[in-house]
PDB file of N, CA and C in Angstrom:
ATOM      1  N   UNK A   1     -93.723-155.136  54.791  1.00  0.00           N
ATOM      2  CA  UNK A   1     -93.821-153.783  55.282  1.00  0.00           C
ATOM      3  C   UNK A   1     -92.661-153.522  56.223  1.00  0.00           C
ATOM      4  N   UNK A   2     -92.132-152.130  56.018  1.00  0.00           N
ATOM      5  CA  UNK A   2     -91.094-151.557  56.945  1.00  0.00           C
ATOM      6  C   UNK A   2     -91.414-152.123  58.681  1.00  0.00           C
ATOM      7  N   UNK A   3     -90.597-152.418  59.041  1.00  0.00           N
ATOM      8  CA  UNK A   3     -91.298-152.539  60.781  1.00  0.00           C
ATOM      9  C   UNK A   3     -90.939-151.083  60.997  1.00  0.00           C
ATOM     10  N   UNK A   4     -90.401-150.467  60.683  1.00  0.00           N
ATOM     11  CA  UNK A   4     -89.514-149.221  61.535  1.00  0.00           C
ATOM     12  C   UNK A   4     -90.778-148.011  61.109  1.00  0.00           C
ATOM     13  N   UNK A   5     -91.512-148.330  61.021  1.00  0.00           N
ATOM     14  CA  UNK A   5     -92.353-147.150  60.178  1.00  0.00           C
ATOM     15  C   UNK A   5     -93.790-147.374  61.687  1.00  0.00           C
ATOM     16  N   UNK A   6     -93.810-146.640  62.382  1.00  0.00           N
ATOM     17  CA  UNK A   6     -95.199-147.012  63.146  1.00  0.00           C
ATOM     18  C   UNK A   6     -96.485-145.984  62.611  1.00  0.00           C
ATOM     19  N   UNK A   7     -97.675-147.159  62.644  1.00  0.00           N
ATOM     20  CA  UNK A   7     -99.082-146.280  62.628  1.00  0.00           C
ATOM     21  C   UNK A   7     -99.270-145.373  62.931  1.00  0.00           C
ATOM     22  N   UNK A   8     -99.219-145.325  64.367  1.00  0.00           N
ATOM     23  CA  UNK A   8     -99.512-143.880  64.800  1.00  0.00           C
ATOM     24  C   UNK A   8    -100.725-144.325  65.894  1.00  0.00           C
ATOM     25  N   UNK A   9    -101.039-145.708  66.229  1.00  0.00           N
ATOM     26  CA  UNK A   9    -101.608-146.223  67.600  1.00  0.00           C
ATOM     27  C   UNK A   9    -103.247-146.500  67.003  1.00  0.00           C
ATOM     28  N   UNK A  10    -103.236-146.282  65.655  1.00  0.00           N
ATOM     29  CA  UNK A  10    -104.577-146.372  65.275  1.00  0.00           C
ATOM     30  C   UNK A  10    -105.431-148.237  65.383  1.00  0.00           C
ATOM     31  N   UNK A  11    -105.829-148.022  65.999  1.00  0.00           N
ATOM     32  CA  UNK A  11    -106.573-149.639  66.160  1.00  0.00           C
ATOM     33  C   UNK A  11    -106.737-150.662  64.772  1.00  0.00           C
ATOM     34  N   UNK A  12    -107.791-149.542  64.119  1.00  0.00           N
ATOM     35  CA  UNK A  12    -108.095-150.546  63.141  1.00  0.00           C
ATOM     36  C   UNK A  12    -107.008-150.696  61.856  1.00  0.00           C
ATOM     37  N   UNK A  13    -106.245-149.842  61.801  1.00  0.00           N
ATOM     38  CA  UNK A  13    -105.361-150.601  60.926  1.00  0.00           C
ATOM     39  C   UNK A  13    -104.164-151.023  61.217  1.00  0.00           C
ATOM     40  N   UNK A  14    -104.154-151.592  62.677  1.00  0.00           N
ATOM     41  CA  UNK A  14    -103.252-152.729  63.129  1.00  0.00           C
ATOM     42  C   UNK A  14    -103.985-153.665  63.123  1.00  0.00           C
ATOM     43  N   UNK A  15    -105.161-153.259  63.544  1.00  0.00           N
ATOM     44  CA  UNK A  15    -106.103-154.947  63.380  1.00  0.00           C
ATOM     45  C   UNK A  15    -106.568-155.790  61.669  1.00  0.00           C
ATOM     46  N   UNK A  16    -106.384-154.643  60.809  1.00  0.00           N
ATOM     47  CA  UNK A  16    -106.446-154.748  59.767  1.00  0.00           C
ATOM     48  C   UNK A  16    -104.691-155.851  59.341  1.00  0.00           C
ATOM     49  N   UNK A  17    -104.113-155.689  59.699  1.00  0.00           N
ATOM     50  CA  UNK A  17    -102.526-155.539  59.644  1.00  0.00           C
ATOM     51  C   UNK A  17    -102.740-157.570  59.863  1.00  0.00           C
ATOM     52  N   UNK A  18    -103.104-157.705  61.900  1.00  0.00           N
ATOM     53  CA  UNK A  18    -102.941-158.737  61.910  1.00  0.00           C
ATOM     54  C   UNK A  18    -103.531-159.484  61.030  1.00  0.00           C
ATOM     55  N   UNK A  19    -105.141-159.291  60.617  1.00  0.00           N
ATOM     56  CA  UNK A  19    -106.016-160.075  60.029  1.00  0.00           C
ATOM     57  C   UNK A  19    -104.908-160.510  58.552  1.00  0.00           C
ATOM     58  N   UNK A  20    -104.200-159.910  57.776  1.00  0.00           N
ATOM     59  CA  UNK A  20    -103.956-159.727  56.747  1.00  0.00           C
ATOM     60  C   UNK A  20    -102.947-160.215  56.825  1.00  0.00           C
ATOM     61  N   UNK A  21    -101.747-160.243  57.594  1.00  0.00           N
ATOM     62  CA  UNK A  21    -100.734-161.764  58.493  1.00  0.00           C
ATOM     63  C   UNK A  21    -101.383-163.011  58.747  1.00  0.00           C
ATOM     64  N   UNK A  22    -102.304-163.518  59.026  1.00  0.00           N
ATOM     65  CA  UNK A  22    -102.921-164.570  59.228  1.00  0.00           C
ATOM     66  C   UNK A  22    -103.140-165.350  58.030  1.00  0.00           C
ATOM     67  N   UNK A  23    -103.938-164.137  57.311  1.00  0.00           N
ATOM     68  CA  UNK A  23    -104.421-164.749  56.078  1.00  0.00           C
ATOM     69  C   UNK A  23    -103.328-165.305  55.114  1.00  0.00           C
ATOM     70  N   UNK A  24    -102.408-164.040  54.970  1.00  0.00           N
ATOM     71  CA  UNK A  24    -101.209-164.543  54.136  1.00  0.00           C
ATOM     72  C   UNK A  24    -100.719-165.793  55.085  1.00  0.00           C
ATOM     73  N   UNK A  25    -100.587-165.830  55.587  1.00  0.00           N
ATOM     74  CA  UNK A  25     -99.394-167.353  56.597  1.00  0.00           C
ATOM     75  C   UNK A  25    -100.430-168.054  55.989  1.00  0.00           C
ATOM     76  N   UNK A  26    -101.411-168.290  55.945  1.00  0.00           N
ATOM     77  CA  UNK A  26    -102.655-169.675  55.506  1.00  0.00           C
ATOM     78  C   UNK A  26    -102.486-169.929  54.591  1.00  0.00           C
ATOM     79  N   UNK A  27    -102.769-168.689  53.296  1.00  0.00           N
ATOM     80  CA  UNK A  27    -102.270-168.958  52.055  1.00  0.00           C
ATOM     81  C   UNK A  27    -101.016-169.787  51.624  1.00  0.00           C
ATOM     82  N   UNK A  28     -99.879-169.202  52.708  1.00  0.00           N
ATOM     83  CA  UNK A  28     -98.399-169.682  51.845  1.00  0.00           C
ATOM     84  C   UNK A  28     -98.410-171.063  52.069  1.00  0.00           C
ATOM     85  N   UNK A  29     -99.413-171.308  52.837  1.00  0.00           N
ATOM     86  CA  UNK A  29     -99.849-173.108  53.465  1.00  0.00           C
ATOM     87  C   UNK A  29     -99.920-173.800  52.595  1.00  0.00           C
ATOM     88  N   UNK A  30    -100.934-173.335  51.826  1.00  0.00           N
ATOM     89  CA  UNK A  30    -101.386-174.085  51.036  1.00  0.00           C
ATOM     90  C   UNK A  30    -100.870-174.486  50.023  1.00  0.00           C
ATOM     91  N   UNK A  31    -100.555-175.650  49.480  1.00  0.00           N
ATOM     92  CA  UNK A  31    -100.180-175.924  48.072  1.00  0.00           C
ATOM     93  C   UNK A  31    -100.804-175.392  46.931  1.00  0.00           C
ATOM     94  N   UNK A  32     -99.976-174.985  46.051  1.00  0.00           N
ATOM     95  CA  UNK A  32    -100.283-174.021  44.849  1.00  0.00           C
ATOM     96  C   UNK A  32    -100.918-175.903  43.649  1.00  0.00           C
ATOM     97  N   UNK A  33    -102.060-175.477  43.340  1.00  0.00           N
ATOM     98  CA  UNK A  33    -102.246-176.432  42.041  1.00  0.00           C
ATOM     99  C   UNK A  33    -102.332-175.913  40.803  1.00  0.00           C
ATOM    100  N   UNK A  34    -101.743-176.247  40.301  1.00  0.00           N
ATOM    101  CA  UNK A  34    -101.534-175.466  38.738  1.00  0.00           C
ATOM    102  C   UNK A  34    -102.262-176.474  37.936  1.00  0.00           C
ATOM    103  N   UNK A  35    -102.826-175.458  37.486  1.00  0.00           N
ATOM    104  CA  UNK A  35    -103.834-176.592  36.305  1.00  0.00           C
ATOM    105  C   UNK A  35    -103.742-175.655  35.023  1.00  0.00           C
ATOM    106  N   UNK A  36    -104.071-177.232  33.877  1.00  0.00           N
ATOM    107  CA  UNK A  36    -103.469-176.879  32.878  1.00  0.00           C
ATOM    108  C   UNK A  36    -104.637-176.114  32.037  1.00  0.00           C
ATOM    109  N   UNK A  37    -103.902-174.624  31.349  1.00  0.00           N
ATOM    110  CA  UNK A  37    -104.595-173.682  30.767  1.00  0.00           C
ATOM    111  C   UNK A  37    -104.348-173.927  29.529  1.00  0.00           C
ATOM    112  N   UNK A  38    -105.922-174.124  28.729  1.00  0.00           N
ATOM    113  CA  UNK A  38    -105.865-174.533  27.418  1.00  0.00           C
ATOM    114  C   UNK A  38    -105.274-173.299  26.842  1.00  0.00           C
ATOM    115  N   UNK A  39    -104.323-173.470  25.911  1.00  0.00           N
ATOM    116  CA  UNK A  39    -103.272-172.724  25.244  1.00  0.00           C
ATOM    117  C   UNK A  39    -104.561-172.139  23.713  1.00  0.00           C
ATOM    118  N   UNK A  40    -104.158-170.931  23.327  1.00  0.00           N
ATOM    119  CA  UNK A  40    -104.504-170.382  22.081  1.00  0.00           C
ATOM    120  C   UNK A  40    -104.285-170.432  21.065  1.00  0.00           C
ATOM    121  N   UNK A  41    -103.455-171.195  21.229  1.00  0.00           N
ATOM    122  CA  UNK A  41    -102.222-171.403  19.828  1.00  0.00           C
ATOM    123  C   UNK A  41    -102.718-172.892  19.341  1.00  0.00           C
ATOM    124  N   UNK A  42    -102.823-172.729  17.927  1.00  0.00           N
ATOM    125  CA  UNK A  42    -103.529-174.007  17.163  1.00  0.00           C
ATOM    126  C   UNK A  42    -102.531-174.883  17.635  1.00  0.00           C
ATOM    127  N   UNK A  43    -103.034-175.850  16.960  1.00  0.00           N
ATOM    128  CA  UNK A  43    -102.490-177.187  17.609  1.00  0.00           C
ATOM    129  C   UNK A  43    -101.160-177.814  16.671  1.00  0.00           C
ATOM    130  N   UNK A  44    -101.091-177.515  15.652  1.00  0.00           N
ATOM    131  CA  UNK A  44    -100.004-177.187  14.290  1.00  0.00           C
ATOM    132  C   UNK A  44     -98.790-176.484  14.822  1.00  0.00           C
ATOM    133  N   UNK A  45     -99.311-175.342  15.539  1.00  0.00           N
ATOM    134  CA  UNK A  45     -98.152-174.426  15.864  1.00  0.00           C
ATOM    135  C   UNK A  45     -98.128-175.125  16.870  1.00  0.00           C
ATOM    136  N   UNK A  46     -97.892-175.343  17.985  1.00  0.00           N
ATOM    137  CA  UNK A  46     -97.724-175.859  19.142  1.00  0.00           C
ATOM    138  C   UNK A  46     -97.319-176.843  18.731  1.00  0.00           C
ATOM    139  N   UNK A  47     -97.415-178.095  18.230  1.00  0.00           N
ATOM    140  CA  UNK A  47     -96.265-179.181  17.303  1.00  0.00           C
ATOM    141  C   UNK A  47     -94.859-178.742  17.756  1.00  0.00           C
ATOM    142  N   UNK A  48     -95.084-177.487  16.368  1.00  0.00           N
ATOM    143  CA  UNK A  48     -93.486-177.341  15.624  1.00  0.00           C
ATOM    144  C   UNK A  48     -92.941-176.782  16.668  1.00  0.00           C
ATOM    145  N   UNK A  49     -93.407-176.073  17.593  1.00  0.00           N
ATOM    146  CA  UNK A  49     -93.079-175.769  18.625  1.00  0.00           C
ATOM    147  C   UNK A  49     -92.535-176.795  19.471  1.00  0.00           C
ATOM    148  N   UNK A  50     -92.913-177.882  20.056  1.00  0.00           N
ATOM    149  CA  UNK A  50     -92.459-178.717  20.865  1.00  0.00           C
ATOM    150  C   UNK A  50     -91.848-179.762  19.878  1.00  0.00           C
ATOM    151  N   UNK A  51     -91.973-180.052  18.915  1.00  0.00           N
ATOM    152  CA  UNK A  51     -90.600-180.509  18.255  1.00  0.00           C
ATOM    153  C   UNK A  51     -89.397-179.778  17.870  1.00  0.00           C
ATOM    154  N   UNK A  52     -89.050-178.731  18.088  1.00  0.00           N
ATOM    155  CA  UNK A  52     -88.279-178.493  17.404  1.00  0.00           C
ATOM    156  C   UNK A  52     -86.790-178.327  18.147  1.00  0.00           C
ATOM    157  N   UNK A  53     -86.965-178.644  19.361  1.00  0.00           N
ATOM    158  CA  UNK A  53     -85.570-178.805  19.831  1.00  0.00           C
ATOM    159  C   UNK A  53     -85.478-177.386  20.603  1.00  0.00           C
ATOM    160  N   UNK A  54     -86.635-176.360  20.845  1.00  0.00           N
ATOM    161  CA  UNK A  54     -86.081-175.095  21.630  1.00  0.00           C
ATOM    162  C   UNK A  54     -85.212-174.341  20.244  1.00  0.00           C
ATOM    163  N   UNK A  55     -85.582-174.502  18.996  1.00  0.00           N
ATOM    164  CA  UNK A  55     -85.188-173.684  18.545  1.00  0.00           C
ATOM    165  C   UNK A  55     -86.311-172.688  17.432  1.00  0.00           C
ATOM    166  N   UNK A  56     -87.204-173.400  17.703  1.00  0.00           N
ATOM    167  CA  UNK A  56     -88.812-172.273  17.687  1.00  0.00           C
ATOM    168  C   UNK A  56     -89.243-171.893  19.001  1.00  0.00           C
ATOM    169  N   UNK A  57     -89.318-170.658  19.134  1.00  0.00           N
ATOM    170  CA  UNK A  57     -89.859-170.036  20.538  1.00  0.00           C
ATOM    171  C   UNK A  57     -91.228-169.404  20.379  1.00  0.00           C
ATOM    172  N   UNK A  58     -91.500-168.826  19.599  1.00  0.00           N
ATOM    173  CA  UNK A  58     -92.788-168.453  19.405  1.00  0.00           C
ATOM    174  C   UNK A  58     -93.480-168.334  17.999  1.00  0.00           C
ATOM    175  N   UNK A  59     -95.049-168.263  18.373  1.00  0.00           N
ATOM    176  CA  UNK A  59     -95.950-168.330  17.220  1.00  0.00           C
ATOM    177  C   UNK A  59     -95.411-168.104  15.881  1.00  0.00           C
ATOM    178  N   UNK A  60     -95.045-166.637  15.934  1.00  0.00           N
ATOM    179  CA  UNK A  60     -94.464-165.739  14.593  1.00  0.00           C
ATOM    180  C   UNK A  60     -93.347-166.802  13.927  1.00  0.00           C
ATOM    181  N   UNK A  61     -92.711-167.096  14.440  1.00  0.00           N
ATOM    182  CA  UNK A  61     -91.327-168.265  13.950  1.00  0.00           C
ATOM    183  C   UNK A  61     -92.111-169.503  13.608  1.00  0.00           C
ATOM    184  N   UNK A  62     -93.378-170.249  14.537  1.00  0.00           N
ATOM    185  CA  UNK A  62     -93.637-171.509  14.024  1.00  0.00           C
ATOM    186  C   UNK A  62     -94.633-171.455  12.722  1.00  0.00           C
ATOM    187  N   UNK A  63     -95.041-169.939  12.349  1.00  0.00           N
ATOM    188  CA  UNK A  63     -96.194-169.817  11.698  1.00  0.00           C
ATOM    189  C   UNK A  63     -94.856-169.910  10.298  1.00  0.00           C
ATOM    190  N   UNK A  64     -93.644-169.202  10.486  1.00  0.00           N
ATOM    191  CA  UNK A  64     -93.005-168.914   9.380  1.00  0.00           C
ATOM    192  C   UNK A  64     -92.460-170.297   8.921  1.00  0.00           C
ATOM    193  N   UNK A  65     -92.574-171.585   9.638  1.00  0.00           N
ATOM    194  CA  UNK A  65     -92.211-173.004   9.752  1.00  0.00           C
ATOM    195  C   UNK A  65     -93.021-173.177   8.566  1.00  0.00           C
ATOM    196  N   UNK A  66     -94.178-173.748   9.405  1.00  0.00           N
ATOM    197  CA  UNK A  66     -95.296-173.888   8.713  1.00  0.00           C
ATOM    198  C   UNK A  66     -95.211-173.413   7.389  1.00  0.00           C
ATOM    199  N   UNK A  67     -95.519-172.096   6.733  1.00  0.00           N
ATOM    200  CA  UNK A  67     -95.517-171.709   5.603  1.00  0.00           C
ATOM    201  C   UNK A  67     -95.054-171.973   4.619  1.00  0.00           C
ATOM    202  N   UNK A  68     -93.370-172.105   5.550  1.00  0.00           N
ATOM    203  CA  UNK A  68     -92.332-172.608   3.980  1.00  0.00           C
ATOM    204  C   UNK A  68     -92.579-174.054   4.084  1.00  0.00           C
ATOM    205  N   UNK A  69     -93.088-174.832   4.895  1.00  0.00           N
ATOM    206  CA  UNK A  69     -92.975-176.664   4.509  1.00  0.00           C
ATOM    207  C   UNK A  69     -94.679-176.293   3.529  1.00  0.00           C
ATOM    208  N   UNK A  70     -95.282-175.635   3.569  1.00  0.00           N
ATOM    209  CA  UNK A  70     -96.642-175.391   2.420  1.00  0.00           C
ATOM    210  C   UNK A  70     -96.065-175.491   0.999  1.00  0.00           C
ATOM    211  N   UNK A  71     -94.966-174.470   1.168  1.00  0.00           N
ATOM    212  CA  UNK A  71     -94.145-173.242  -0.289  1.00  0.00           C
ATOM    213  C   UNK A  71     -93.229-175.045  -0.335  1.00  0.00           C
ATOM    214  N   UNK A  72     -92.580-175.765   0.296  1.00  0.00           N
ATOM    215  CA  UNK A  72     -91.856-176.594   0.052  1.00  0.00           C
ATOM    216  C   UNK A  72     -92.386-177.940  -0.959  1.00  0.00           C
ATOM    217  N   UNK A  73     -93.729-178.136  -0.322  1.00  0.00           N
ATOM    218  CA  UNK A  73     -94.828-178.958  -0.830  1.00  0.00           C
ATOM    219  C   UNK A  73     -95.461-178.578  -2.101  1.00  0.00           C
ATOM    220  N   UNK A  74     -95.649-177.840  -2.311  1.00  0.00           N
ATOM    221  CA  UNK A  74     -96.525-177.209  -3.671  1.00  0.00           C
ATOM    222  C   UNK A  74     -95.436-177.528  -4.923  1.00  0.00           C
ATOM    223  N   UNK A  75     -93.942-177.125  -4.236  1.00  0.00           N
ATOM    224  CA  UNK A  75     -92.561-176.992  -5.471  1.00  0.00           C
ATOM    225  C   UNK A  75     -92.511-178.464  -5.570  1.00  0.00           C
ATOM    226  N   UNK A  76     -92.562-179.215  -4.674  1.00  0.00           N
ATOM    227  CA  UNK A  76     -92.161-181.026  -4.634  1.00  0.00           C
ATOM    228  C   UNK A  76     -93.159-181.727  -5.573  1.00  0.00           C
ATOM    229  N   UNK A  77     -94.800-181.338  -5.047  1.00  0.00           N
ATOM    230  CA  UNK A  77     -95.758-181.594  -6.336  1.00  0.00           C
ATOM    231  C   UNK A  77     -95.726-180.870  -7.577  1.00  0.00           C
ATOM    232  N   UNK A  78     -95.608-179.706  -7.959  1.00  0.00           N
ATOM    233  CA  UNK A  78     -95.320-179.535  -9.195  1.00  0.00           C
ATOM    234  C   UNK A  78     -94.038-179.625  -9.667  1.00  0.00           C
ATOM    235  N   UNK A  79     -93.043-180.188  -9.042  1.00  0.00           N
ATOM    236  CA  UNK A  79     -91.650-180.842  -9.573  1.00  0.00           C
ATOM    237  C   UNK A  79     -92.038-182.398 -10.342  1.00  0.00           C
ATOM    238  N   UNK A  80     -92.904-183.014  -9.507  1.00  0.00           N
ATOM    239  CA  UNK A  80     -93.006-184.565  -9.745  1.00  0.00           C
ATOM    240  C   UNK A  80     -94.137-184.473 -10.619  1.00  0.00           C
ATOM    241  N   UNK A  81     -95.399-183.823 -10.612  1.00  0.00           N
ATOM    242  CA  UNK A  81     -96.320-183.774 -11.279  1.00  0.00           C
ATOM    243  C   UNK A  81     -95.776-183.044 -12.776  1.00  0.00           C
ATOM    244  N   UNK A  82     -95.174-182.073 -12.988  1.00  0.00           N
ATOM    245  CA  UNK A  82     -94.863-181.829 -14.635  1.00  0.00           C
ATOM    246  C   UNK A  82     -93.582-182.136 -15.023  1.00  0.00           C
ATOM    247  N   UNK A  83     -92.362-182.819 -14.152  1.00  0.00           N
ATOM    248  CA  UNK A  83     -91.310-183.392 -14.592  1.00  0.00           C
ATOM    249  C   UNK A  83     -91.730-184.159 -16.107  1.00  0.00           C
ATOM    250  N   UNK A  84     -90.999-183.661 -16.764  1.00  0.00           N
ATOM    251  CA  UNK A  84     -91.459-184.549 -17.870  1.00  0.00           C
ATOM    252  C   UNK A  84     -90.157-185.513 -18.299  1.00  0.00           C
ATOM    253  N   UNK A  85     -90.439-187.189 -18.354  1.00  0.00           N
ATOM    254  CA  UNK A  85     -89.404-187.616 -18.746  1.00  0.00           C
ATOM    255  C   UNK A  85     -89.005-187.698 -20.419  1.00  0.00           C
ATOM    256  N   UNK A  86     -87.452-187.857 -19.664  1.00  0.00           N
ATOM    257  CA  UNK A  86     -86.947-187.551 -21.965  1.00  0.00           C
ATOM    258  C   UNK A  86     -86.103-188.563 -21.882  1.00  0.00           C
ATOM    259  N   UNK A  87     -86.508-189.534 -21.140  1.00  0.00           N
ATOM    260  CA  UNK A  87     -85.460-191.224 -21.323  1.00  0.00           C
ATOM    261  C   UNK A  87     -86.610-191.995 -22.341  1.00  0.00           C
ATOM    262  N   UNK A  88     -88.197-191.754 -22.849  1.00  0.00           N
ATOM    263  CA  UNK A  88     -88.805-192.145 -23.800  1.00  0.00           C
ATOM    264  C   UNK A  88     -88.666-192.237 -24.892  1.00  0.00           C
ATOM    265  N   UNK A  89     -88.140-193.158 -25.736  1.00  0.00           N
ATOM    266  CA  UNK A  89     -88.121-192.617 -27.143  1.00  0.00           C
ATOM    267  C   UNK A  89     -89.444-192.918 -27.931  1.00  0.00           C
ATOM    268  N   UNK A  90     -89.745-192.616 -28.804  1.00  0.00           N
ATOM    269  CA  UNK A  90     -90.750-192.712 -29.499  1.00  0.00           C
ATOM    270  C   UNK A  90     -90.870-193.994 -30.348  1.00  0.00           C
ATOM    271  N   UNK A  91     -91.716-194.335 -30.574  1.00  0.00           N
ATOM    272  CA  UNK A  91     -91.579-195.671 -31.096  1.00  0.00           C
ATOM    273  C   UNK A  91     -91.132-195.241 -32.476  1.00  0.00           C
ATOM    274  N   UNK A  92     -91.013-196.358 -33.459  1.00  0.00           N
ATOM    275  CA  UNK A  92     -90.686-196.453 -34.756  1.00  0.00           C
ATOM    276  C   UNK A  92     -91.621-196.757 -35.678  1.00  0.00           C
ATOM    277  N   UNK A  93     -91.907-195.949 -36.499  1.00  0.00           N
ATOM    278  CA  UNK A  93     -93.047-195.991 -37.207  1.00  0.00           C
ATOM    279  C   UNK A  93     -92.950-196.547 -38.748  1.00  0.00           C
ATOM    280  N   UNK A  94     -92.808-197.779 -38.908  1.00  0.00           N
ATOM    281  CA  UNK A  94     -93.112-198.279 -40.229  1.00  0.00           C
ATOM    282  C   UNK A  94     -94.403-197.546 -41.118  1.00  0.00           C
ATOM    283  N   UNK A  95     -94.120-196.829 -41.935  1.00  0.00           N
ATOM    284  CA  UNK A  95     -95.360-196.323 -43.052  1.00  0.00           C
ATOM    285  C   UNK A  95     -95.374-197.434 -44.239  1.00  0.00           C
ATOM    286  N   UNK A  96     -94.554-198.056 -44.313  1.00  0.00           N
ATOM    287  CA  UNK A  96     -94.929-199.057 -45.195  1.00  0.00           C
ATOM    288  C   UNK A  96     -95.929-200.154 -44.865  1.00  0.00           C
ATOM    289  N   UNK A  97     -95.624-200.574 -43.728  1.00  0.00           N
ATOM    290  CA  UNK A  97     -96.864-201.684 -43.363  1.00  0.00           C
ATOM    291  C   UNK A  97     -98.015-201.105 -42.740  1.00  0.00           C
ATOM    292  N   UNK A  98     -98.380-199.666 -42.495  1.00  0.00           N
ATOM    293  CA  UNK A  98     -99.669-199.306 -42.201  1.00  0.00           C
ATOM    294  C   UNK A  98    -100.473-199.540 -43.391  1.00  0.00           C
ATOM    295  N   UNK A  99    -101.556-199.905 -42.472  1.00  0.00           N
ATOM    296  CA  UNK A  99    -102.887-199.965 -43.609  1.00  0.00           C
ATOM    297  C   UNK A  99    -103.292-198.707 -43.044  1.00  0.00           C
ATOM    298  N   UNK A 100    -103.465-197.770 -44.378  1.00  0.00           N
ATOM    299  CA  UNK A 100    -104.232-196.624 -45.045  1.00  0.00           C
ATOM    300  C   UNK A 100    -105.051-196.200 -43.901  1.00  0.00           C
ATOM    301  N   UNK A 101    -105.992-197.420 -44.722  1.00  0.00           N
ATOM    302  CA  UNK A 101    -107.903-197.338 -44.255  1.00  0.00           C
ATOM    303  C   UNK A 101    -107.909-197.154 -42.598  1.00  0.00           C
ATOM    304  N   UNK A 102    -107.098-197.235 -41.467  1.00  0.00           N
ATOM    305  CA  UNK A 102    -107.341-197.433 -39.959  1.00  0.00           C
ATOM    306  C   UNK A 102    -107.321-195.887 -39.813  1.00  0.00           C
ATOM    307  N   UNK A 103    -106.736-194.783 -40.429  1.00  0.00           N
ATOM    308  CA  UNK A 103    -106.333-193.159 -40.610  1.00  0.00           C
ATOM    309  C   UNK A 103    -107.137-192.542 -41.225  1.00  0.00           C
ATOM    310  N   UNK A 104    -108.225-193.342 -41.940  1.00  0.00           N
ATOM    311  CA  UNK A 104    -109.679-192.724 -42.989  1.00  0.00           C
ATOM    312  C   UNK A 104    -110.642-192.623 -41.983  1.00  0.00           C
ATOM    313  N   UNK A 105    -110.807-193.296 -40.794  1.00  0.00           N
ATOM    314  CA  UNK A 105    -111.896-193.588 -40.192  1.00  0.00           C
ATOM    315  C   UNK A 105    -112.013-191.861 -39.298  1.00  0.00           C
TER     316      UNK A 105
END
């Protein structure tokens, strides 16, 4: 508060004034404890978040992380799952030495 500014001689809100100096000086006394506030953010996002070197800053960016390593995963399994190999050749099929009768059944 301005010092240069006076009340006007009113009692109670100089006494109001000191009380409210006191209190603050006590307060600034005291050591501040910061305790830790469980965060909202799944625990996935908050990861990619603290791995990533400060170059994910928020949710919207770690959610867009996330997504494409999903979109990355799905292409990697259906790359390996229907790759089909063509280094197989087919075997060689003698028709002369088949017996018939094993193709009747």
């Amino acid at each position: 508060m301005d010092e240069g500014i006076k009340v006007g001689g009113n009692e109670e809100i100089e006494a109001a004034l000191k009380e409210f100096k006191a209190k603050s000086a006590i307060e600034q006394l005291r050591p501040v404890v910061k305790t830790k506030v469980a965060s909202d953010l799944p625990k996935m996002v908050q990861l990619v978040v603290k791995f990533s070197g400060g170059y994910i800053k928020d949710e919207k960016q770690a959610n867009y992380v996330l997504f494409g390593l999903v979109i990355l995963m799905f292409a990697l399994t259906f790359f390996f799952l229907f790759k089909g190999s063509n280094k197989t050749k087919p075997l060689p099929i003698d028709l002369e030495h088949i017996d018939q009768r094993q193709f009747v059944r």
